[in-house]
N, C-alpha and C. Protein backbone atom coordinates (compact mmCIF):
# COMPACT_ATOMS: atom_id res chain seq x y z
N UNK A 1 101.79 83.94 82.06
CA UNK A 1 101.52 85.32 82.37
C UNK A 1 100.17 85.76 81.81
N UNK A 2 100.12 85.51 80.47
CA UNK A 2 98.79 85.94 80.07
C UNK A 2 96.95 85.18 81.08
N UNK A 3 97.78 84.13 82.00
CA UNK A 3 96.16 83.53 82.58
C UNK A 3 96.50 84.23 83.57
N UNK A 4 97.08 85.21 83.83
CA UNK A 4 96.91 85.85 85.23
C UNK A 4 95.90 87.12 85.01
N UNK A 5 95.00 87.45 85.93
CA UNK A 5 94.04 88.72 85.89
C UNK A 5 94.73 89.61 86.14
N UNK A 6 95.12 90.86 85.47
CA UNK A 6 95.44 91.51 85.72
C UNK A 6 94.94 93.11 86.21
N UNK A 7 93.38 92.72 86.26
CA UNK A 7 91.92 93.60 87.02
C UNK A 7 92.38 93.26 88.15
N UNK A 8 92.05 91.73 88.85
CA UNK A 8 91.72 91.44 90.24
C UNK A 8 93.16 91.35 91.28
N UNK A 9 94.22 91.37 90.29
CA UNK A 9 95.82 92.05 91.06
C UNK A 9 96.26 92.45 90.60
N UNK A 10 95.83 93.89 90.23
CA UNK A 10 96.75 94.74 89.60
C UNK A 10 98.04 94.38 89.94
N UNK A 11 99.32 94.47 88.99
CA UNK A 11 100.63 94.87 89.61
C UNK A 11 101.24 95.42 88.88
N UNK A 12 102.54 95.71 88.88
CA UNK A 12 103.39 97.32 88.32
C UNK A 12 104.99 96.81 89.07
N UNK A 13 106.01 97.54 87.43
CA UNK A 13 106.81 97.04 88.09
C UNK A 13 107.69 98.81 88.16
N UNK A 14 108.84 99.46 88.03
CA UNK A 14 109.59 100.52 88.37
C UNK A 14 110.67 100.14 88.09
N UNK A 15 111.80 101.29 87.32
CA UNK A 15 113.14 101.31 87.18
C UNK A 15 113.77 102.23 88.88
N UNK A 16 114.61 102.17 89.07
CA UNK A 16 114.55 102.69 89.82
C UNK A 16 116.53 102.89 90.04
N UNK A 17 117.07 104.34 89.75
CA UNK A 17 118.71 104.38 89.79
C UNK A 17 119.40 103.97 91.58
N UNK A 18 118.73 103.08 91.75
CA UNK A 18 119.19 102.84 93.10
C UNK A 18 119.93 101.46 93.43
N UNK A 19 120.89 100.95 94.06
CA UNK A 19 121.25 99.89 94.00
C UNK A 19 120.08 99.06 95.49
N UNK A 20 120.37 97.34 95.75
CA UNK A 20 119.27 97.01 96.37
C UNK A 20 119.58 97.33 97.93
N UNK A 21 120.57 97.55 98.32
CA UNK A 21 121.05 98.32 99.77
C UNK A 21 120.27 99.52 99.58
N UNK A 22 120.34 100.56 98.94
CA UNK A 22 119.84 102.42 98.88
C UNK A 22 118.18 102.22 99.28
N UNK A 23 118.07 101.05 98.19
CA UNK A 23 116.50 101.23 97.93
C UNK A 23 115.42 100.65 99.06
N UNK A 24 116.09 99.90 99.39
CA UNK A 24 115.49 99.11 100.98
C UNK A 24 114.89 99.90 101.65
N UNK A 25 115.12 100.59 102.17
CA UNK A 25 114.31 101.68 103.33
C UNK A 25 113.17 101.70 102.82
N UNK A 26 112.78 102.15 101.58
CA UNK A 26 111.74 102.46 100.80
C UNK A 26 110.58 101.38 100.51
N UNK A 27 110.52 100.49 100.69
CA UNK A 27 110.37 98.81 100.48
C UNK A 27 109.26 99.18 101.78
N UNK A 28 108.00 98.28 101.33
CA UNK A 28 106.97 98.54 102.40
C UNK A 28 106.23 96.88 101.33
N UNK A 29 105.33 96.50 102.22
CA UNK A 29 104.87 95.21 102.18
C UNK A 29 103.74 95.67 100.66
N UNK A 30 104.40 94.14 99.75
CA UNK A 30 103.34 94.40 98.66
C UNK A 30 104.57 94.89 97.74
N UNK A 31 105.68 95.20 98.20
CA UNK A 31 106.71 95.82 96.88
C UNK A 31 108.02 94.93 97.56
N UNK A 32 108.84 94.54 96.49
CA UNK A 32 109.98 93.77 96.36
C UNK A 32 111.00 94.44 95.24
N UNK A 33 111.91 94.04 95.66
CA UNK A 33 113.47 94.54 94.43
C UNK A 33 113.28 92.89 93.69
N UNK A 34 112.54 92.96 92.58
CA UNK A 34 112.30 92.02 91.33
C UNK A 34 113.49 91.11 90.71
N UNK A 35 114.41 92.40 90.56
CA UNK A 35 116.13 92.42 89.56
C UNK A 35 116.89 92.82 90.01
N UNK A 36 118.21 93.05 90.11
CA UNK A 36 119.23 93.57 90.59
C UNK A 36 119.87 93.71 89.27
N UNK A 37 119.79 94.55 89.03
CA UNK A 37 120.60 94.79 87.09
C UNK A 37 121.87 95.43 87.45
N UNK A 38 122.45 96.02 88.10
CA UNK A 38 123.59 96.40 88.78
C UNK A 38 123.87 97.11 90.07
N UNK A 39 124.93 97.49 90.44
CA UNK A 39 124.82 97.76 91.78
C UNK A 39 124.37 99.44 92.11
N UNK A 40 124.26 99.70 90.55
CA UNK A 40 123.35 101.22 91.20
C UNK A 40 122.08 101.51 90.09
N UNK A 41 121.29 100.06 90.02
CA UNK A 41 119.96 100.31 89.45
C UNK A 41 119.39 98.25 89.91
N UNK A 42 118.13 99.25 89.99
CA UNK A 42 117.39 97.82 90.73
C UNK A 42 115.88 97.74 89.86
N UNK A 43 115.35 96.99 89.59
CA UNK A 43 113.42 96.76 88.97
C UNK A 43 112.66 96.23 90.38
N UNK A 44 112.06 97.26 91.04
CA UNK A 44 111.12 97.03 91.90
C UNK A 44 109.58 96.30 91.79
N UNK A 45 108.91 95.60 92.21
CA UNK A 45 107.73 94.98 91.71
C UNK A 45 107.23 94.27 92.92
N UNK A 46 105.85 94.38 92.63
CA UNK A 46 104.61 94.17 93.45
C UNK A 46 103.45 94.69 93.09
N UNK A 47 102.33 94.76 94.02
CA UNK A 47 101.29 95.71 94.02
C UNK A 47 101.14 96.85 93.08
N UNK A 48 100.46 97.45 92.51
CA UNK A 48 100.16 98.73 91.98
C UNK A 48 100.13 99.55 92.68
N UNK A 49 99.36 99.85 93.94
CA UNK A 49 99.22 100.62 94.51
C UNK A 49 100.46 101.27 95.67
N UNK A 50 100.97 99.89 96.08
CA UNK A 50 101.77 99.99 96.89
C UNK A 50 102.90 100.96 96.42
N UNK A 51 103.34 100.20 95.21
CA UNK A 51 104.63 100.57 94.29
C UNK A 51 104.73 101.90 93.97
N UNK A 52 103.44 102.21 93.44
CA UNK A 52 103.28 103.74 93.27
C UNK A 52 103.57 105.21 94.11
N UNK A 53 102.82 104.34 95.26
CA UNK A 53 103.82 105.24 96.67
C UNK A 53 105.18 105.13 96.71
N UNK A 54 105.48 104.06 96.90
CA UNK A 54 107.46 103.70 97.01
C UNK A 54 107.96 104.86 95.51
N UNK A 55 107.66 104.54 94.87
CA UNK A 55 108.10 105.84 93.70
C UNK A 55 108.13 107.16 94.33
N UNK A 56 107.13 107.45 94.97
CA UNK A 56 106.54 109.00 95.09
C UNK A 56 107.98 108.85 96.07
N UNK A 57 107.93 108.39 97.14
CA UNK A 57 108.52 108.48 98.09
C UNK A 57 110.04 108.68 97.81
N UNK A 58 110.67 107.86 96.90
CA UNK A 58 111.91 107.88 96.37
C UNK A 58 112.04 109.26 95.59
N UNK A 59 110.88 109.29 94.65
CA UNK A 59 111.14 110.95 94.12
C UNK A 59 111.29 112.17 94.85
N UNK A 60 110.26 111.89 95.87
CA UNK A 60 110.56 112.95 96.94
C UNK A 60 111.68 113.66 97.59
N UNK A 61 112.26 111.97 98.32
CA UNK A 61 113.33 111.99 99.07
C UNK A 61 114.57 112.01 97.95
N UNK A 62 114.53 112.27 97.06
CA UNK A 62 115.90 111.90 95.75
C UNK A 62 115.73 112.55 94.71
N UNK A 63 114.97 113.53 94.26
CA UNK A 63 114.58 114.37 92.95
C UNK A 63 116.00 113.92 92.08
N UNK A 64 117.17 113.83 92.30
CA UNK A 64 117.67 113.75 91.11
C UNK A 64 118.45 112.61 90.73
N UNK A 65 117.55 110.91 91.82
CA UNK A 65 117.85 109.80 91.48
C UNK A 65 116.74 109.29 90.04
N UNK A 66 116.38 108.35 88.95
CA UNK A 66 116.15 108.05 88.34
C UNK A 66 114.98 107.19 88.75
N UNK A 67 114.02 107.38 88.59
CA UNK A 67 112.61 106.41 89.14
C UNK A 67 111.81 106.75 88.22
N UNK A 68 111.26 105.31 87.72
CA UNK A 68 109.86 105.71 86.73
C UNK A 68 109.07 104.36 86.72
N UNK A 69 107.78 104.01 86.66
CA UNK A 69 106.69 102.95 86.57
C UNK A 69 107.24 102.50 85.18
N UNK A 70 106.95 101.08 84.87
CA UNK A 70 107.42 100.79 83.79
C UNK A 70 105.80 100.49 82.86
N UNK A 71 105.89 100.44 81.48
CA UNK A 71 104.39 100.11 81.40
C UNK A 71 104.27 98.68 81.16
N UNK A 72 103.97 98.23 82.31
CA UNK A 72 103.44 96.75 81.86
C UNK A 72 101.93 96.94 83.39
N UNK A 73 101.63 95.64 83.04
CA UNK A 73 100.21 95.60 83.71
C UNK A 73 100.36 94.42 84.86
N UNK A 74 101.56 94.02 85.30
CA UNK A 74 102.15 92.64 85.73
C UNK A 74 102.60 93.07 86.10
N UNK A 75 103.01 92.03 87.85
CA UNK A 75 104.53 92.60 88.68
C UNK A 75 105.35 90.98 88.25
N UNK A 76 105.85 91.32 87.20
CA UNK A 76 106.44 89.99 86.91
C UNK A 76 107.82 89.99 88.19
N UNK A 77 108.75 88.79 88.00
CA UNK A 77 109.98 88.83 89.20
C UNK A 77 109.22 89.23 90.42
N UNK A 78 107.91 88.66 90.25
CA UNK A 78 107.20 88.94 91.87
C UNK A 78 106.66 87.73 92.63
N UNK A 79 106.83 87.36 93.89
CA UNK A 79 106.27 85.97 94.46
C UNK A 79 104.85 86.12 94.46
N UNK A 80 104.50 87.51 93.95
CA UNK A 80 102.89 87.39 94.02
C UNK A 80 102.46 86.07 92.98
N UNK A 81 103.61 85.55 91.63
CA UNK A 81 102.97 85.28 90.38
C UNK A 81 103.64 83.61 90.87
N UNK A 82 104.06 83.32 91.77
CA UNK A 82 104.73 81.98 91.91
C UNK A 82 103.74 81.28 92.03
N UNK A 83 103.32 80.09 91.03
CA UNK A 83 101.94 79.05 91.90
C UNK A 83 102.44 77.92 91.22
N UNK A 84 101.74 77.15 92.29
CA UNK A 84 102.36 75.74 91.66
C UNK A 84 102.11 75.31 90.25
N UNK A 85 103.22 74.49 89.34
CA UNK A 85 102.84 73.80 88.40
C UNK A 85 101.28 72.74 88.15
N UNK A 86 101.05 72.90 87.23
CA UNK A 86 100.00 72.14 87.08
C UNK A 86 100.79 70.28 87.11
N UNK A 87 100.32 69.77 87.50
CA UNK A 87 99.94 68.19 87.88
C UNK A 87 101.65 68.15 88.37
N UNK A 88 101.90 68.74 89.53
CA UNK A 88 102.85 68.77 89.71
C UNK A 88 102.97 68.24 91.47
């Protein structure tokens, strides 16, 4: 994690009180459901930019579901970070 740039792809991950059925609609390319921590809370992750909208959007449409950016600088649980092993 630490050899990844985290300037040249930003990413960001989100709590989000939604299970991964609710939250789907919301899901736009560049953002993924990361975790499934139970069936009515999910960790969203991808993009920075992307993700940030999918929040707005969920807050919008849900003011009194649970959504917040988490602080990290990484969309870890993201296929953005999958690369092959070295000498593999």
């Amino acid at each position: 994690m630490a050899e990844l740039d985290s300037v040249k792809a930003p990413g960001a991950m989100a709590a989000v009180g939604l299970g991964p059925e609710d939250v789907a609609p919301y899901l736009r390319p560049g953002v993924a459901v990361g975790c499934e921590n139970s069936p009515s809370s999910t960790t969203l992750t991808g993009d920075r930019n992307a993700l940030e909208l999918v929040v707005q959007q969920i807050k919008n449409a849900l003011p009194d579901i649970l959504v917040r950016m988490l602080n990290v600088d990484r969309a870890y649980h993201s296929s953005k970070l999958k690369t092959p092993l070295p000498n593999s």
